[in-house]
N, C-alpha and C. Protein backbone atom coordinates (compact mmCIF):
# COMPACT_ATOMS: atom_id res chain seq x y z
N UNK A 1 64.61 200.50 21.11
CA UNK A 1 63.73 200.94 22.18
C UNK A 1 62.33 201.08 21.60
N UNK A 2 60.99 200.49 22.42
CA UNK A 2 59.99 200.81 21.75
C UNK A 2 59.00 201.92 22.59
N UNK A 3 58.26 202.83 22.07
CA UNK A 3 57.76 203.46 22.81
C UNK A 3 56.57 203.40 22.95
N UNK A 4 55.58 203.56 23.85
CA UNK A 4 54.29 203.46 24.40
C UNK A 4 53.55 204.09 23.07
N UNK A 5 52.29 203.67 22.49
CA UNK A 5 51.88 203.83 21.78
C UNK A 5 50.86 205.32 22.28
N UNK A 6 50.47 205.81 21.77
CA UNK A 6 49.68 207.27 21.62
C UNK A 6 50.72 207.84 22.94
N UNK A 7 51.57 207.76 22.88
CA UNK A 7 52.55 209.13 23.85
C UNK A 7 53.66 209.82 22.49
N UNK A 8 53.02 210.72 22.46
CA UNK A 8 53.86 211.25 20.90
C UNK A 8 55.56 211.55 21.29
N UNK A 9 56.47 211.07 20.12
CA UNK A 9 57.73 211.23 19.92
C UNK A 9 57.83 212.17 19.30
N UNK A 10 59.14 213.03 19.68
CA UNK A 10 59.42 214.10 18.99
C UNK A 10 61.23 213.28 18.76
N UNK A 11 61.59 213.94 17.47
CA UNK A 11 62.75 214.05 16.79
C UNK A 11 62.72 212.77 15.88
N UNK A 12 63.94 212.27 14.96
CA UNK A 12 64.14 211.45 14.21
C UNK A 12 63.97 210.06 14.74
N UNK A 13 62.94 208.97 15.00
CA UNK A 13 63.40 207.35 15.36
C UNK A 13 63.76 207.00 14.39
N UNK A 14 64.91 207.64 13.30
CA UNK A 14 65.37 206.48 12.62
C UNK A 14 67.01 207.02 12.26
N UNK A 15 66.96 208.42 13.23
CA UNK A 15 68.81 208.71 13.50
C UNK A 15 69.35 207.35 13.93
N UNK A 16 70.23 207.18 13.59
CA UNK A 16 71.51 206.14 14.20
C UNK A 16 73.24 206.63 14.14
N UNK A 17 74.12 206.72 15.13
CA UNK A 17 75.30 207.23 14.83
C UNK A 17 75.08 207.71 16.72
N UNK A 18 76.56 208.68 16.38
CA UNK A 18 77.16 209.34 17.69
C UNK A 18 76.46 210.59 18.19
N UNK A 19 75.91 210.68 19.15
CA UNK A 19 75.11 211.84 19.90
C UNK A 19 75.60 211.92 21.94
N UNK A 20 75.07 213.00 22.25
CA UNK A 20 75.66 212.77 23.07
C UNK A 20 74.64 212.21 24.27
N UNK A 21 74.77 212.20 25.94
CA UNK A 21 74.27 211.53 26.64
C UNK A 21 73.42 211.84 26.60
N UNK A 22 72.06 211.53 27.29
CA UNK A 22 70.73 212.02 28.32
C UNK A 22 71.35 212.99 28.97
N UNK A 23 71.58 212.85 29.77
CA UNK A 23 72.60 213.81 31.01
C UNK A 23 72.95 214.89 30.22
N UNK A 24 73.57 215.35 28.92
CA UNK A 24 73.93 216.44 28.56
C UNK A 24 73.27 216.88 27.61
N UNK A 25 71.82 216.13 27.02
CA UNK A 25 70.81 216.49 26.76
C UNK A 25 69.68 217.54 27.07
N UNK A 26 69.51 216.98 28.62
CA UNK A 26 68.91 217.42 29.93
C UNK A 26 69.48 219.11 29.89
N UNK A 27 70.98 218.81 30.03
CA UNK A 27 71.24 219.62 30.74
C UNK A 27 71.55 221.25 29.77
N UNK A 28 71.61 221.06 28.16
CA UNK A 28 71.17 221.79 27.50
C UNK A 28 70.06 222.24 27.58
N UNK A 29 68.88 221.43 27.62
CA UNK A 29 67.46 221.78 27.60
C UNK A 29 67.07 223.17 28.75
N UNK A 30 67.80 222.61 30.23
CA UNK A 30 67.32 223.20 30.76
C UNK A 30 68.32 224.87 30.82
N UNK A 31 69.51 224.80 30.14
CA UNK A 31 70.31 226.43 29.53
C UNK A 31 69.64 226.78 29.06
N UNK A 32 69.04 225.76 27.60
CA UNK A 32 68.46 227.06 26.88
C UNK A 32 66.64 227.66 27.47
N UNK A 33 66.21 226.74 28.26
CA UNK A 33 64.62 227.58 28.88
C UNK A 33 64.63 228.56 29.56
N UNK A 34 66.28 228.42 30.33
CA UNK A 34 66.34 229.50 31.40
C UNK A 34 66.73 230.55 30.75
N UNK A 35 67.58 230.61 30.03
CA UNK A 35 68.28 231.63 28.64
C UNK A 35 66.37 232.50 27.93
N UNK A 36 66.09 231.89 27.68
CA UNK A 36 65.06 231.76 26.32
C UNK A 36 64.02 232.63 27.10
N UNK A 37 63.89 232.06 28.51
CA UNK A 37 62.63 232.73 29.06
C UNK A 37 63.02 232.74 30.56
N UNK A 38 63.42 233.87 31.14
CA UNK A 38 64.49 233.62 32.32
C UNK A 38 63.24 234.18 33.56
N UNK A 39 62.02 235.12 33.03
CA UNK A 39 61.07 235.15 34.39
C UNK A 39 59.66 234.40 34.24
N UNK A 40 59.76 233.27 33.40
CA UNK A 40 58.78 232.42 33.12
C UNK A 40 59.22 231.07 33.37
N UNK A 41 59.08 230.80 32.60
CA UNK A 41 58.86 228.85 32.15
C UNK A 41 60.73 228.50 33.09
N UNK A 42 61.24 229.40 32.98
CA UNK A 42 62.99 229.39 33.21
C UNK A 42 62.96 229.24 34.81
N UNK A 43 62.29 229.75 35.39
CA UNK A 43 62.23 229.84 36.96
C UNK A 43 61.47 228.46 37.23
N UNK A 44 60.43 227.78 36.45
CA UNK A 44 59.43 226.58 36.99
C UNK A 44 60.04 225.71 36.61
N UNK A 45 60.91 225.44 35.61
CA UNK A 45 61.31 224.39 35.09
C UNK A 45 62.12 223.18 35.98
N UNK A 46 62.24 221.96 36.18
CA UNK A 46 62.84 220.98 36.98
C UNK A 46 62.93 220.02 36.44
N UNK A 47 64.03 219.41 37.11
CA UNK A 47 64.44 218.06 36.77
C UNK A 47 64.06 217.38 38.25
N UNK A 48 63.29 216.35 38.38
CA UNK A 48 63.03 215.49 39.74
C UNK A 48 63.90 214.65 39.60
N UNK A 49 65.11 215.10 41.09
CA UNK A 49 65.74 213.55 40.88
C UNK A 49 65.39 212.39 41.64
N UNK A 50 65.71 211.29 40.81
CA UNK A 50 65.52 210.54 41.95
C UNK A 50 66.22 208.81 41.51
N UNK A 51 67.49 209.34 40.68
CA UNK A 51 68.06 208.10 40.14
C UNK A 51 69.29 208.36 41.62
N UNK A 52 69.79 207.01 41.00
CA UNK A 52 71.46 206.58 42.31
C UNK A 52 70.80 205.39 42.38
N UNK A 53 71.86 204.74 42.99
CA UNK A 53 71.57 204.06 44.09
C UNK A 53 71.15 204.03 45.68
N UNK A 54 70.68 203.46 46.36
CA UNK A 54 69.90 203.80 47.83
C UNK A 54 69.79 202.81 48.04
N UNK A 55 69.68 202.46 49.77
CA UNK A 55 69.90 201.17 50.96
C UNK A 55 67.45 201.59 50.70
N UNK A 56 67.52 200.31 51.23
CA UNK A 56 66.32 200.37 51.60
C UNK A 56 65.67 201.80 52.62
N UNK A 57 66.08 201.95 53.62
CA UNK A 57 65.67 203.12 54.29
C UNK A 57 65.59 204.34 53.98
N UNK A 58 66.51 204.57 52.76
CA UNK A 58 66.83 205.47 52.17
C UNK A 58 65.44 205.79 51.25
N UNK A 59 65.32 204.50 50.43
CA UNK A 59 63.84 204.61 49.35
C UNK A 59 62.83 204.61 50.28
N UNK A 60 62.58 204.16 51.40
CA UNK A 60 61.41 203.89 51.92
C UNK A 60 61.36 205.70 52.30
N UNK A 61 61.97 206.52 52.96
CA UNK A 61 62.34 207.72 53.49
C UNK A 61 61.56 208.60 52.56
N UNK A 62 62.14 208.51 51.12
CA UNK A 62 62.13 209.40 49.86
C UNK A 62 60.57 209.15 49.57
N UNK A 63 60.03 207.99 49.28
CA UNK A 63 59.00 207.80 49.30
C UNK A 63 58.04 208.45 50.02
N UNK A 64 58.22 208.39 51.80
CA UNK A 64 57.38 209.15 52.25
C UNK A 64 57.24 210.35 52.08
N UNK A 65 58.41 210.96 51.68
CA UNK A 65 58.28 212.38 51.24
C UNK A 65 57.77 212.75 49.79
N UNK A 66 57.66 211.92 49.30
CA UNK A 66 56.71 212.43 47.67
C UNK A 66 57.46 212.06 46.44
N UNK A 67 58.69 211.18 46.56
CA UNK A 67 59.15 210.72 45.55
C UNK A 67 58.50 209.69 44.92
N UNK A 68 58.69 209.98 43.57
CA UNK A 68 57.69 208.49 42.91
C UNK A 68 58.75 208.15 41.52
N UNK A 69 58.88 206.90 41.55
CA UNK A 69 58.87 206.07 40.73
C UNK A 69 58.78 206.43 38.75
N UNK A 70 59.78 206.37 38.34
CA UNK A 70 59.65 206.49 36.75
C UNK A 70 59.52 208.18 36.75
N UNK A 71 59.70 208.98 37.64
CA UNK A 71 59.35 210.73 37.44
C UNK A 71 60.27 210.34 36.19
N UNK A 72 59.61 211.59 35.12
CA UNK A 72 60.75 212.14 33.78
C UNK A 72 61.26 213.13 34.08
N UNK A 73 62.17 213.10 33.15
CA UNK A 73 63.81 214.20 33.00
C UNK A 73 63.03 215.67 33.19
N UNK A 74 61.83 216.00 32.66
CA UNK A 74 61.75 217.29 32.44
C UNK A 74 59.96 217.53 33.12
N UNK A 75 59.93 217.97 33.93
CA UNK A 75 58.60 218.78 34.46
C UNK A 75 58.08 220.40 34.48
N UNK A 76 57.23 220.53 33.78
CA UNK A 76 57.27 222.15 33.47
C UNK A 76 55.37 222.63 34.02
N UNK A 77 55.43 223.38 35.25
CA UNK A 77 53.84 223.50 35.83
C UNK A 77 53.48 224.17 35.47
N UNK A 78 51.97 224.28 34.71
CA UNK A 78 51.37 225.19 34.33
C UNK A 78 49.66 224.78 34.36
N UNK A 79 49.15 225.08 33.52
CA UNK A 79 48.02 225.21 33.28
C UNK A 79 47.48 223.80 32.83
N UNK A 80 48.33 223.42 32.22
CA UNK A 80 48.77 221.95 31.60
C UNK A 80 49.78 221.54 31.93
N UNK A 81 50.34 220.72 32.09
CA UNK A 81 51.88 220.16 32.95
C UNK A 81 52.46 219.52 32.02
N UNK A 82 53.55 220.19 31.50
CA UNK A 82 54.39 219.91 30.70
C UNK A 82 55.44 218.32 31.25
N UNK A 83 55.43 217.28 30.36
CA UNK A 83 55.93 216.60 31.27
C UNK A 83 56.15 215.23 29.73
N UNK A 84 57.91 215.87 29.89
CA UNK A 84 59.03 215.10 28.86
C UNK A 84 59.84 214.39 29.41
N UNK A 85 60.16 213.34 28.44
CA UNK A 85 61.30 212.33 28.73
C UNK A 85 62.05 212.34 27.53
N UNK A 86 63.44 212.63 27.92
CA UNK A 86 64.64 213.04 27.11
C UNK A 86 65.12 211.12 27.01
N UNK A 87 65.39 210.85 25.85
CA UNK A 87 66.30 209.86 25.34
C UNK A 87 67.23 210.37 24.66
N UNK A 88 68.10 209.43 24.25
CA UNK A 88 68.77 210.06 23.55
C UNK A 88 68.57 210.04 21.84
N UNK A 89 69.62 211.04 21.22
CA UNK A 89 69.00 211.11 19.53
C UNK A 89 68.91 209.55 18.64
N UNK A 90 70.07 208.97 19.12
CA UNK A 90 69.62 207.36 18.74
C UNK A 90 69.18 206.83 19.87
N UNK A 91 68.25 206.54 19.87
CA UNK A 91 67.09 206.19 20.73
C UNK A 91 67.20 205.01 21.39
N UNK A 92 68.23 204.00 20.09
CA UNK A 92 68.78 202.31 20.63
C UNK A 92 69.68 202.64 21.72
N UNK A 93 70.01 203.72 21.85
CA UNK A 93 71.57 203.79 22.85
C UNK A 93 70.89 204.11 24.48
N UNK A 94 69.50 204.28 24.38
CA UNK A 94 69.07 204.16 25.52
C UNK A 94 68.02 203.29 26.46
N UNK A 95 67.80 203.28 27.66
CA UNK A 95 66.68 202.37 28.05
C UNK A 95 65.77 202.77 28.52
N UNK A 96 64.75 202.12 28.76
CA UNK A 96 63.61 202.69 30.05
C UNK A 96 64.01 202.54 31.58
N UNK A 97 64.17 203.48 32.34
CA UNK A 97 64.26 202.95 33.67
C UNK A 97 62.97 202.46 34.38
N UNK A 98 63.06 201.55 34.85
CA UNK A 98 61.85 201.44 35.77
C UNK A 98 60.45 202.36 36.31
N UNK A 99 59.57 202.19 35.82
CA UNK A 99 58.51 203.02 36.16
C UNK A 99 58.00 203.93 35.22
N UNK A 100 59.11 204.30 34.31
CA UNK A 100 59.09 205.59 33.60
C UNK A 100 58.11 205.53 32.33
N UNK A 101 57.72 204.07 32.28
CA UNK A 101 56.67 204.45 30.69
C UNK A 101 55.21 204.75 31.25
N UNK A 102 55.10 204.03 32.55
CA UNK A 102 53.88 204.13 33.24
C UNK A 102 53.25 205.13 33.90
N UNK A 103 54.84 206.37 33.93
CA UNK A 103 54.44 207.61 34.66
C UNK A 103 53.51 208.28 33.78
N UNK A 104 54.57 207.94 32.52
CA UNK A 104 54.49 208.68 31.36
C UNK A 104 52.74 208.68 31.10
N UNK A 105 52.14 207.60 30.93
CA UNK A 105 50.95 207.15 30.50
C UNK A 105 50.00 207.11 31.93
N UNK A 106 50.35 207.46 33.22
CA UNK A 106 49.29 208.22 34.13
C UNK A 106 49.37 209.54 33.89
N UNK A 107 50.16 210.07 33.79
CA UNK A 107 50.82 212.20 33.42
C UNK A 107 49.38 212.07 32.73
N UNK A 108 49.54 211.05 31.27
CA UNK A 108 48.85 211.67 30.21
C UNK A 108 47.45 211.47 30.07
N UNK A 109 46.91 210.20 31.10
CA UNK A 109 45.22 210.16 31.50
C UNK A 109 45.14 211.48 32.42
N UNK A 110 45.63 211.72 32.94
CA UNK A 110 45.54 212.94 34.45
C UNK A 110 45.31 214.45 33.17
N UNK A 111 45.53 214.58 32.13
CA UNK A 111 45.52 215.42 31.12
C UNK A 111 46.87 216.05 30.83
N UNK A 112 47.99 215.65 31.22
CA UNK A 112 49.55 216.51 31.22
C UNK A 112 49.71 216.47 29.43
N UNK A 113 50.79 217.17 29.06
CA UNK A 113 51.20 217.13 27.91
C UNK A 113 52.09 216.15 27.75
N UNK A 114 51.87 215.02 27.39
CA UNK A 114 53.40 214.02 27.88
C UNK A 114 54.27 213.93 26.22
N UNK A 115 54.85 213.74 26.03
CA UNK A 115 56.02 213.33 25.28
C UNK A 115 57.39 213.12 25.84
N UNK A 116 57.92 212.25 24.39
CA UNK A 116 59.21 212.16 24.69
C UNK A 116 60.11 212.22 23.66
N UNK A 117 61.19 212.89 24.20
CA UNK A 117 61.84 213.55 23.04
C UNK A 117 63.02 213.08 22.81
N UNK A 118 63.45 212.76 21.17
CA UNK A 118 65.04 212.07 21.32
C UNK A 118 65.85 213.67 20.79
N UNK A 119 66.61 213.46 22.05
CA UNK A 119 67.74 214.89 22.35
C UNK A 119 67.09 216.43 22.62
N UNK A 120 68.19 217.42 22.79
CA UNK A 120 67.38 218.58 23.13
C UNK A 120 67.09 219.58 22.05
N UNK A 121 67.17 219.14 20.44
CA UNK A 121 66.30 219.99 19.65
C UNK A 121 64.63 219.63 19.65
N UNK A 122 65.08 217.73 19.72
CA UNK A 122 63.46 217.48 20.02
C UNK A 122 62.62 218.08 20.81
N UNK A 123 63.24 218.00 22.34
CA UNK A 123 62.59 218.14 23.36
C UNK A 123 62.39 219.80 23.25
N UNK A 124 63.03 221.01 22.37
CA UNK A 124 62.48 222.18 22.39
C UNK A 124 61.05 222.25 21.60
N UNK A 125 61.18 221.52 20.13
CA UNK A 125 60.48 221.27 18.91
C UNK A 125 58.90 220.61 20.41
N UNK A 126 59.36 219.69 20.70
CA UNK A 126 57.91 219.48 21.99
C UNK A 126 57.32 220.66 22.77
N UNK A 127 58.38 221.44 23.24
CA UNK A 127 57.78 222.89 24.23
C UNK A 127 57.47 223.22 23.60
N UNK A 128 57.85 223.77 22.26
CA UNK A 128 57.06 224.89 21.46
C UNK A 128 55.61 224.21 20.98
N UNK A 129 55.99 223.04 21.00
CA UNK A 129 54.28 222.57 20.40
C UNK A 129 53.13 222.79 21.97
N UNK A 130 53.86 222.49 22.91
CA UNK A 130 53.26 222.44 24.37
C UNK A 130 52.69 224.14 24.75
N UNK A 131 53.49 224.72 24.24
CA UNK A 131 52.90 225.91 23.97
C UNK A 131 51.97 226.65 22.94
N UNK A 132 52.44 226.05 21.50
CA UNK A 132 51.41 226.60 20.80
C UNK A 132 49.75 226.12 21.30
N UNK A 133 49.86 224.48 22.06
CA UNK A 133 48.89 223.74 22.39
C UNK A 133 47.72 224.73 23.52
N UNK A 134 49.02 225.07 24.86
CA UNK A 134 47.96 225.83 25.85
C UNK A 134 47.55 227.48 25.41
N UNK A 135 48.38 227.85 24.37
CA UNK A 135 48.23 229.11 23.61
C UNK A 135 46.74 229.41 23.55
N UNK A 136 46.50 227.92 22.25
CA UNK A 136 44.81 227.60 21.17
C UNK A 136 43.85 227.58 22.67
N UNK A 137 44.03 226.49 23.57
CA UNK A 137 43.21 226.58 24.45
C UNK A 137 42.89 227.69 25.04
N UNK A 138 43.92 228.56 25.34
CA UNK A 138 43.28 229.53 26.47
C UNK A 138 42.76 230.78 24.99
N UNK A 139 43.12 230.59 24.06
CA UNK A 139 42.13 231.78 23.07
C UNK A 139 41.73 231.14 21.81
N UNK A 140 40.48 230.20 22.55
CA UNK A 140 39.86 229.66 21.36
C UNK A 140 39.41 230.26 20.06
């Protein structure tokens, strides 16, 4: 898998071996934010879905209502908009879906924090940097 150049990676690109899905990646990530910080970041945190399959009317529908194209696994609103894409820890075992490198790289002209993280130690090792980041800003 190759990744968009200046969108920073978090974790090992050069793990290879058995890890487990995206899907149960994700779905750690979002235990431990809610765990970790349950009247903050734990309450804002989301996953946008918007994978399956769908008949045409169906996408055209979703669309009008504010769905877009390539959203990532992890959206976090703040001051700065936290905004990750979970692969997995071997990174070959996964793909790009459609849209998703391009979100990635509008998020990050618009000023978001974008990364992407292989698995969910990465993707914490990213929040905490996403935080130390809006920390410096708001007390220069």
């Amino acid at each position: 898998m190759k990744f968009p150049p200046n969108v920073p990676v978090y974790g090992n690109q050069s793990f290879r071996g058995k890890c487990p899905s995206e899907a149960a990646e994700q779905v750690t990530f979002f235990s431990r934010i809610r765990r970790l910080y349950p009247e903050t970041w734990g309450k804002i945190a989301f996953h946008p879905r918007n994978e399956g399959k769908r008949h045409h009317m169906q996408i055209s529908k979703e669309k009008s209502e504010g769905m877009v194209k390539g959203t990532p696994d992890i959206i976090i609103p703040g001051k700065k908009t936290f905004v990750c894409e979970i692969k997995r820890r071997d990174h070959t075992k996964s793909t790009w879906q459609d849209g998703q490198e391009e979100y990635l790289l509008t998020a990050q002209a618009c000023g978001a924090f974008v990364c992407i993280a292989l698995g969910v130690d990465a993707a914490m090792e990213a929040f905490d940097a996403y935080q130390e980041e809006t920390t410096r800003q708001a007390n220069p």
